[in-house]
PDB file of N, CA and C in Angstrom:
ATOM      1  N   UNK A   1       0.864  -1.179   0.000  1.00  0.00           N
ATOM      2  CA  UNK A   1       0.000   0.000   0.000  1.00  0.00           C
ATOM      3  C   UNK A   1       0.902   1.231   0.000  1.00  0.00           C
ATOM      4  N   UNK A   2       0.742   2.295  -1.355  1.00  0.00           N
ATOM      5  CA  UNK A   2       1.724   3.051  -1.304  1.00  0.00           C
ATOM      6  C   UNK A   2       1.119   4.373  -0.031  1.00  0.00           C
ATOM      7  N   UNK A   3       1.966   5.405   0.085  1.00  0.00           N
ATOM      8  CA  UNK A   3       1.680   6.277   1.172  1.00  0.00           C
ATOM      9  C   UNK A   3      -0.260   7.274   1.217  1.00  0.00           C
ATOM     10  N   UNK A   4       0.048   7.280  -0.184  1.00  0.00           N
ATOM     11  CA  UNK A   4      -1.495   8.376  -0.286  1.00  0.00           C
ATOM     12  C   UNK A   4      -2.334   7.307   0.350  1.00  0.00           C
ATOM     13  N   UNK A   5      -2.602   5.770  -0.251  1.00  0.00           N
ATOM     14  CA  UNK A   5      -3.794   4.977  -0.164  1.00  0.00           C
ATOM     15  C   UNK A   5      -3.625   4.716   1.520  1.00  0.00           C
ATOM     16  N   UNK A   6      -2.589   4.623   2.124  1.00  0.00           N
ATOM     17  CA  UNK A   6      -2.265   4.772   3.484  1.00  0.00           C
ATOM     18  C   UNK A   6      -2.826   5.644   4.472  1.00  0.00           C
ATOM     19  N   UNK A   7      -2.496   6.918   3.555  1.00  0.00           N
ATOM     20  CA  UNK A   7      -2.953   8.649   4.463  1.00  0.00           C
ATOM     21  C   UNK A   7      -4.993   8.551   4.759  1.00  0.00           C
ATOM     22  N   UNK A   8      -5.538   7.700   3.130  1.00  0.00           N
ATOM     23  CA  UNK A   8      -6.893   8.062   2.642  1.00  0.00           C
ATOM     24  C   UNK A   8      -7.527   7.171   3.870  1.00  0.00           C
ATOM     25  N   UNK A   9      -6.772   5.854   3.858  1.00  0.00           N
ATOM     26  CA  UNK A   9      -7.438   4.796   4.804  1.00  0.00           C
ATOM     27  C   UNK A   9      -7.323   5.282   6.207  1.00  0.00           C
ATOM     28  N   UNK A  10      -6.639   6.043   7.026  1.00  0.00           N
ATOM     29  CA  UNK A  10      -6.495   6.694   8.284  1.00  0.00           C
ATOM     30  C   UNK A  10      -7.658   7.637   8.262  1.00  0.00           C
ATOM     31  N   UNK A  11      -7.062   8.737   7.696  1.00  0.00           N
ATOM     32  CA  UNK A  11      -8.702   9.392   7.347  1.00  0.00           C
ATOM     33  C   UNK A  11      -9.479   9.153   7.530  1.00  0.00           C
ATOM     34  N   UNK A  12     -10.057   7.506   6.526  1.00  0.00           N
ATOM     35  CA  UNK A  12     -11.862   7.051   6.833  1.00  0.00           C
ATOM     36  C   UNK A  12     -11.625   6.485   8.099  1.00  0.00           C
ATOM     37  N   UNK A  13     -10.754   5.941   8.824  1.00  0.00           N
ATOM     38  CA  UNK A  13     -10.908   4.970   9.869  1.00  0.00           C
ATOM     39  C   UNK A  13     -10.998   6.411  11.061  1.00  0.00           C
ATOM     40  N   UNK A  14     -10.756   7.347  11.063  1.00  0.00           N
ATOM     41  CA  UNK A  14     -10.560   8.325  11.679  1.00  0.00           C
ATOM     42  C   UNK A  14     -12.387   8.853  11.558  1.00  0.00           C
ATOM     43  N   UNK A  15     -12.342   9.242  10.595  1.00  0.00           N
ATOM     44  CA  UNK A  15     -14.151   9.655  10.332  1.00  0.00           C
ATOM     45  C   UNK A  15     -14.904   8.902  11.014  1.00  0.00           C
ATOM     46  N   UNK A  16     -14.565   7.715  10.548  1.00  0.00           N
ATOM     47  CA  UNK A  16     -15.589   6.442  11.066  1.00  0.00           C
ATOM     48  C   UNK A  16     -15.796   6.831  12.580  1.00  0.00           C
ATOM     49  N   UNK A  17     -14.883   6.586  13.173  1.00  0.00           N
ATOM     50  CA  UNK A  17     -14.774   6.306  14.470  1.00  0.00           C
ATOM     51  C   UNK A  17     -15.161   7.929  14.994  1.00  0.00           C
ATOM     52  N   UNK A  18     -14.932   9.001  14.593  1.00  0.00           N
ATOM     53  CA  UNK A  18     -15.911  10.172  15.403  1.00  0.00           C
ATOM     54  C   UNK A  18     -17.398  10.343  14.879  1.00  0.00           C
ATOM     55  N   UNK A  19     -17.778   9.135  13.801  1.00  0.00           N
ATOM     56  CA  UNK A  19     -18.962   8.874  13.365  1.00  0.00           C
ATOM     57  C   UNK A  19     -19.958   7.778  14.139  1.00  0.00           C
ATOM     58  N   UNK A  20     -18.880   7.523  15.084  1.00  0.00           N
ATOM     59  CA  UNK A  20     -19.365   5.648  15.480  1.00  0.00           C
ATOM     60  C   UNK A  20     -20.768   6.004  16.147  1.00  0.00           C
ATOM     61  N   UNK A  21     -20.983   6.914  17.163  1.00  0.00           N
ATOM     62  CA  UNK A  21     -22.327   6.839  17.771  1.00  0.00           C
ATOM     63  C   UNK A  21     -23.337   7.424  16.792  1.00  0.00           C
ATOM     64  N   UNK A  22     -23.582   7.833  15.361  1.00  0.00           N
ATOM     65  CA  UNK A  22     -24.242   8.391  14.689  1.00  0.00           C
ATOM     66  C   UNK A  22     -24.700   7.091  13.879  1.00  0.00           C
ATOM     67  N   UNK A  23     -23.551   6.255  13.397  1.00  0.00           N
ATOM     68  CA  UNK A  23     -23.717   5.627  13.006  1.00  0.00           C
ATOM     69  C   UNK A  23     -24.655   3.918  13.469  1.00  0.00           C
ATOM     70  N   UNK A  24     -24.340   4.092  14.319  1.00  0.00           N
ATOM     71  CA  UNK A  24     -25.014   2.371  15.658  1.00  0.00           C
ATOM     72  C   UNK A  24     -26.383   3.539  15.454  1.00  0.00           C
ATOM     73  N   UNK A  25     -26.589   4.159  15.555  1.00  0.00           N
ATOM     74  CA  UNK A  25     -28.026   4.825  15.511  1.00  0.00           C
ATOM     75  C   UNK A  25     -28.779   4.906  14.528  1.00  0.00           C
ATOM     76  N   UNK A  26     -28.051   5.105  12.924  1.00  0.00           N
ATOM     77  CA  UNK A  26     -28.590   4.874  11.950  1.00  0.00           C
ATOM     78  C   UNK A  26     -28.666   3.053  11.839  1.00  0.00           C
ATOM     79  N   UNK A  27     -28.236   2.661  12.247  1.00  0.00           N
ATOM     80  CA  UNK A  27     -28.095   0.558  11.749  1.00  0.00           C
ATOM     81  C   UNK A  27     -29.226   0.736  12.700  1.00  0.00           C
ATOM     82  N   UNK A  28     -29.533   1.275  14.469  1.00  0.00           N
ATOM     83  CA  UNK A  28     -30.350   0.427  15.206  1.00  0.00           C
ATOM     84  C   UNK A  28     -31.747   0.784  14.553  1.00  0.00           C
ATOM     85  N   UNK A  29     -32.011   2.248  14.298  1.00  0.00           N
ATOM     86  CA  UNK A  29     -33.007   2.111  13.598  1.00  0.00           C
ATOM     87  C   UNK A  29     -33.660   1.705  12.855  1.00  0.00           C
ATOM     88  N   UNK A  30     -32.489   1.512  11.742  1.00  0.00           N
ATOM     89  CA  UNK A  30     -33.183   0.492  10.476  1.00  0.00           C
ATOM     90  C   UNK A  30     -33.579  -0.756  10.641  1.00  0.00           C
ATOM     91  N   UNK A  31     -32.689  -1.584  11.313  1.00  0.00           N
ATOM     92  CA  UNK A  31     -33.068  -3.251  12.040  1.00  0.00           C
ATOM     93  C   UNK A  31     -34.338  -2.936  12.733  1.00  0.00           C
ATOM     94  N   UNK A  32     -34.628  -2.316  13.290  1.00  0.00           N
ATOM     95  CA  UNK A  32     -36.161  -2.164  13.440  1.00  0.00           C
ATOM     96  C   UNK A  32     -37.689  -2.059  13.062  1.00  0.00           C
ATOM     97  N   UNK A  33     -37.341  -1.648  11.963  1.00  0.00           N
ATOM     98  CA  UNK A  33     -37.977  -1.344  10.561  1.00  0.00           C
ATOM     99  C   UNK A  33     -38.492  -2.433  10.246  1.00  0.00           C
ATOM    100  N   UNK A  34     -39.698  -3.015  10.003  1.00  0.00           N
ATOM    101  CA  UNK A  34     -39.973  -4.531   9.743  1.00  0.00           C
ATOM    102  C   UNK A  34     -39.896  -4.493   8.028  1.00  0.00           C
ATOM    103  N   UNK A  35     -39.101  -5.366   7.667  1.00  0.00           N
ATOM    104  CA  UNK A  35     -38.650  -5.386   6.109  1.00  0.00           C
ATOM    105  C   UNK A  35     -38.989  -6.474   5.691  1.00  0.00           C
ATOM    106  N   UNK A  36     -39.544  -7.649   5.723  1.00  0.00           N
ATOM    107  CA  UNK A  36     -40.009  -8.639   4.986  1.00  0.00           C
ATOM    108  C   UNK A  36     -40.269  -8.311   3.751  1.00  0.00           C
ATOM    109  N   UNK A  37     -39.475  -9.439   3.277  1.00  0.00           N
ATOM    110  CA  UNK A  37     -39.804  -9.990   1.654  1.00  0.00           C
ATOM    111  C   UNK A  37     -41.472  -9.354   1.463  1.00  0.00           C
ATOM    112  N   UNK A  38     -41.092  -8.150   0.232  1.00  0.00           N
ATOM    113  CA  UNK A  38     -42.526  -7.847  -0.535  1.00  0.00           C
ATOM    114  C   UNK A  38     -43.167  -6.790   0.877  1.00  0.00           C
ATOM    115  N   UNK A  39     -42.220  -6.233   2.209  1.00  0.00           N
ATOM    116  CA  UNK A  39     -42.827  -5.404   2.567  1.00  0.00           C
ATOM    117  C   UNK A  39     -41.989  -4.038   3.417  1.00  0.00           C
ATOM    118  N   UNK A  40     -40.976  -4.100   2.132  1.00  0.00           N
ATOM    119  CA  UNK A  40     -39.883  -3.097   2.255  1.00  0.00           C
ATOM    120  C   UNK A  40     -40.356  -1.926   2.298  1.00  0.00           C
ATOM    121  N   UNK A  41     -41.409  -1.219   2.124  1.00  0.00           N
ATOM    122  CA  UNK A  41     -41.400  -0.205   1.726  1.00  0.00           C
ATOM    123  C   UNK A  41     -40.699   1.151   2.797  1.00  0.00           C
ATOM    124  N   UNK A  42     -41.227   0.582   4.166  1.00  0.00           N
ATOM    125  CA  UNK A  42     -40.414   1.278   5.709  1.00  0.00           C
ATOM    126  C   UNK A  42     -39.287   1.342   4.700  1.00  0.00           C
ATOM    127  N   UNK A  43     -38.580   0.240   5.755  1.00  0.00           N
ATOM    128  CA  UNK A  43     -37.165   0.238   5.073  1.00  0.00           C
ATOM    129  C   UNK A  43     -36.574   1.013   4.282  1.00  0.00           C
ATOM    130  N   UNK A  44     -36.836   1.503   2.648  1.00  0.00           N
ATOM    131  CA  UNK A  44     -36.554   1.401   1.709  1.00  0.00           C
ATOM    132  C   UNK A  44     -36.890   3.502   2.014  1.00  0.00           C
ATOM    133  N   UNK A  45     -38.277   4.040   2.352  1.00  0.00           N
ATOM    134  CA  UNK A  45     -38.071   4.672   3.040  1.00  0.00           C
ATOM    135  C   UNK A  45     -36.954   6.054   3.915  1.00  0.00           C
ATOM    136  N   UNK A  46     -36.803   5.289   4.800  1.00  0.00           N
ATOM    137  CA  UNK A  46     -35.944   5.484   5.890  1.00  0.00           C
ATOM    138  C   UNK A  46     -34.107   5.395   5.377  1.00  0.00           C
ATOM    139  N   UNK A  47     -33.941   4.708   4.450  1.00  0.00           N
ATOM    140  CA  UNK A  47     -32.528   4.443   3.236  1.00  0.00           C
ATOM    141  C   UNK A  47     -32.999   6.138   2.772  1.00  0.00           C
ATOM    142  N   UNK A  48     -34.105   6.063   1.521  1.00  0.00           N
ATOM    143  CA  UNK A  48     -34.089   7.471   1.210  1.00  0.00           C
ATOM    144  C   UNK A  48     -33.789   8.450   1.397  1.00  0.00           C
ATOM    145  N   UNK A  49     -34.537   8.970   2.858  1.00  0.00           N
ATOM    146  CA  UNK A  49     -34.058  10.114   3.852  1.00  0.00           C
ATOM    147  C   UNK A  49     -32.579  10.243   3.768  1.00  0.00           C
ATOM    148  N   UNK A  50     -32.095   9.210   4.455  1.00  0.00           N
ATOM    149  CA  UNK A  50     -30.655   9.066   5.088  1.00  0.00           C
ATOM    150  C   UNK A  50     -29.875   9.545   3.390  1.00  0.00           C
ATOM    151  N   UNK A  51     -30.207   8.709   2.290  1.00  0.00           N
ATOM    152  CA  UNK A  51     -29.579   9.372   1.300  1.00  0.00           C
ATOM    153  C   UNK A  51     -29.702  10.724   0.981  1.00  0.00           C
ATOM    154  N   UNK A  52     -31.053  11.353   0.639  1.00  0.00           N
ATOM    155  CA  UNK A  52     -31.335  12.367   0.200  1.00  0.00           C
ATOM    156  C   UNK A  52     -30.794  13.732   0.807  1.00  0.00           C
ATOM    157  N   UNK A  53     -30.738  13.186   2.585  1.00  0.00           N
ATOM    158  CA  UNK A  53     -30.008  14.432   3.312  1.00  0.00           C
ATOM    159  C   UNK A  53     -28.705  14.282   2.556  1.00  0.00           C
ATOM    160  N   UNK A  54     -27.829  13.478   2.325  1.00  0.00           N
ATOM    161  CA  UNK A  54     -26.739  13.622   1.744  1.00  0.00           C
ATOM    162  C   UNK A  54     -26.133  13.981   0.493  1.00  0.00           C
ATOM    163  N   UNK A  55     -27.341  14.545   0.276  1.00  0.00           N
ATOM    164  CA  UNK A  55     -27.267  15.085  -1.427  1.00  0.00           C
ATOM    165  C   UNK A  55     -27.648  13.812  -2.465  1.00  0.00           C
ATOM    166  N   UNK A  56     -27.754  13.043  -2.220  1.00  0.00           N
ATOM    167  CA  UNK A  56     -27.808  11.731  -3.647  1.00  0.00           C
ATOM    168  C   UNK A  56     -28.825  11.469  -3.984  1.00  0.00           C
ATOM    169  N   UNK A  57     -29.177  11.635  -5.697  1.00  0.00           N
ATOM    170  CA  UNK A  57     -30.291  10.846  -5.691  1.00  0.00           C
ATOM    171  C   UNK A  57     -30.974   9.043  -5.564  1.00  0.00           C
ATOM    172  N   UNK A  58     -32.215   9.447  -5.348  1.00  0.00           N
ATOM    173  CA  UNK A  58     -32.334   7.758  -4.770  1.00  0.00           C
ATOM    174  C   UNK A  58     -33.765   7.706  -5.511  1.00  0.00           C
ATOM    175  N   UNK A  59     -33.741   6.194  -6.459  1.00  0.00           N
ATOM    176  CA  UNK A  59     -34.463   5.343  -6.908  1.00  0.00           C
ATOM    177  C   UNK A  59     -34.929   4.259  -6.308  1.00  0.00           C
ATOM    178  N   UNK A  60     -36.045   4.741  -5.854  1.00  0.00           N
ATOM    179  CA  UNK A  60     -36.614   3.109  -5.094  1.00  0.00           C
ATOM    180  C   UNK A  60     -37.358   2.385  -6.388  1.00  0.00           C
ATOM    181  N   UNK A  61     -36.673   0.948  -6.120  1.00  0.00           N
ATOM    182  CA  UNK A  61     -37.073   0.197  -7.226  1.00  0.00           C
ATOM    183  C   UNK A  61     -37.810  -0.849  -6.506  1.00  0.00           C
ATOM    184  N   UNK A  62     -39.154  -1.364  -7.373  1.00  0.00           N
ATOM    185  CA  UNK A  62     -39.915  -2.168  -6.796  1.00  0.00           C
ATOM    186  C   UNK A  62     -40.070  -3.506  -7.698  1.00  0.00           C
ATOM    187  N   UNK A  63     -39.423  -4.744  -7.040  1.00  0.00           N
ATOM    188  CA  UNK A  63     -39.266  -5.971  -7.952  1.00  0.00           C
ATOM    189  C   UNK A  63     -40.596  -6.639  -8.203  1.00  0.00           C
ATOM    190  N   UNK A  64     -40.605  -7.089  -9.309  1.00  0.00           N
ATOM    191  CA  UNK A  64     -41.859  -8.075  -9.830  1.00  0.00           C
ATOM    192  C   UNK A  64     -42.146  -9.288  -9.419  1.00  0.00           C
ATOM    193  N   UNK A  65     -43.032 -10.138  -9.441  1.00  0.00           N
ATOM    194  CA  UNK A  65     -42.996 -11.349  -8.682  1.00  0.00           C
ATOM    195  C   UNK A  65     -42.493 -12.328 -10.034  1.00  0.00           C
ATOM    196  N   UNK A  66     -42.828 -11.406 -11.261  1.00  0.00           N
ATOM    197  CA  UNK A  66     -41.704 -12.487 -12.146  1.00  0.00           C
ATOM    198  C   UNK A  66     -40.445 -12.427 -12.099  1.00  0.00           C
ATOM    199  N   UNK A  67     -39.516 -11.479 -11.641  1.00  0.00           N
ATOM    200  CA  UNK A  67     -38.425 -10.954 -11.941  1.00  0.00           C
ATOM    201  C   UNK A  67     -37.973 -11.942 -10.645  1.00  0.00           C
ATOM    202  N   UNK A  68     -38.529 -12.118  -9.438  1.00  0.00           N
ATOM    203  CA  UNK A  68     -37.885 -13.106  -8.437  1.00  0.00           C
ATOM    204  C   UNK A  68     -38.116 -14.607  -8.737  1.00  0.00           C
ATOM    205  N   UNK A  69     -39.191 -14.851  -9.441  1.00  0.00           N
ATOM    206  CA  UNK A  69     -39.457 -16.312 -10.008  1.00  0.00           C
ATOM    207  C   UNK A  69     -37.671 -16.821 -10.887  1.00  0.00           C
ATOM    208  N   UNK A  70     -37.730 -15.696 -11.528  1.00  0.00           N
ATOM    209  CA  UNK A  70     -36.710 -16.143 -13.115  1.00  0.00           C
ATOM    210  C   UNK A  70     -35.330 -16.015 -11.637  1.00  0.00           C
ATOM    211  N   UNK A  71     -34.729 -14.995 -10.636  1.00  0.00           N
ATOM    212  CA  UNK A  71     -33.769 -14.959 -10.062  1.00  0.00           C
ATOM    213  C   UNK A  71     -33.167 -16.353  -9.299  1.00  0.00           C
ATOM    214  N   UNK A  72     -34.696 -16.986  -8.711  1.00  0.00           N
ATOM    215  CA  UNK A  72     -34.907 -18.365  -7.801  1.00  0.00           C
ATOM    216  C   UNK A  72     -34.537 -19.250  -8.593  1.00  0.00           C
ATOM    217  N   UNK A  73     -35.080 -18.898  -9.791  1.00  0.00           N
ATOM    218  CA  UNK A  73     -35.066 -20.218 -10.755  1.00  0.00           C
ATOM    219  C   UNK A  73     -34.128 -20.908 -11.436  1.00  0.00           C
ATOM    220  N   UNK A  74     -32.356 -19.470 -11.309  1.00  0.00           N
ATOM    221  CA  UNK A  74     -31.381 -19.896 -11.724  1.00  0.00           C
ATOM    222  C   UNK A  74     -30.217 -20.318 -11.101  1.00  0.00           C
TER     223      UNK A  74
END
């Protein structure tokens, strides 16, 4: 690992970790969220927000019951 990819990885591990209680707060919430197969929509939701505050756009995509037939099936 040359020095920059070295400096970048301290950095995130550095972020991370003055992120850590923000973060266990965004995971505990979501695990809460009842998400069953075909009843994501919470879930999916609550992802949005969390993206959208961050500037990104977000596509919630909603799968077909053929599109999981043909996925199972291979």
């Amino acid at each position: 690992m040359n020095d920059a990819n070295l400096k970048m990885k301290k950095a995130i591990f550095k972020k991370v970790e003055e992120k850590k209680a923000n973060i266990y707060e965004i995971i505990r919430r979501f695990v809460q969220i009842p998400s069953v197969t075909g009843e994501e929509k919470k879930a999916q939701r609550y992802m949005e927000e969390l993206y959208s505050l961050l500037g990104l756009k977000v596509e919630i995509l909603v799968p077909s019951k053929k599109r999981w037939f043909i996925i199972l099936a291979m």
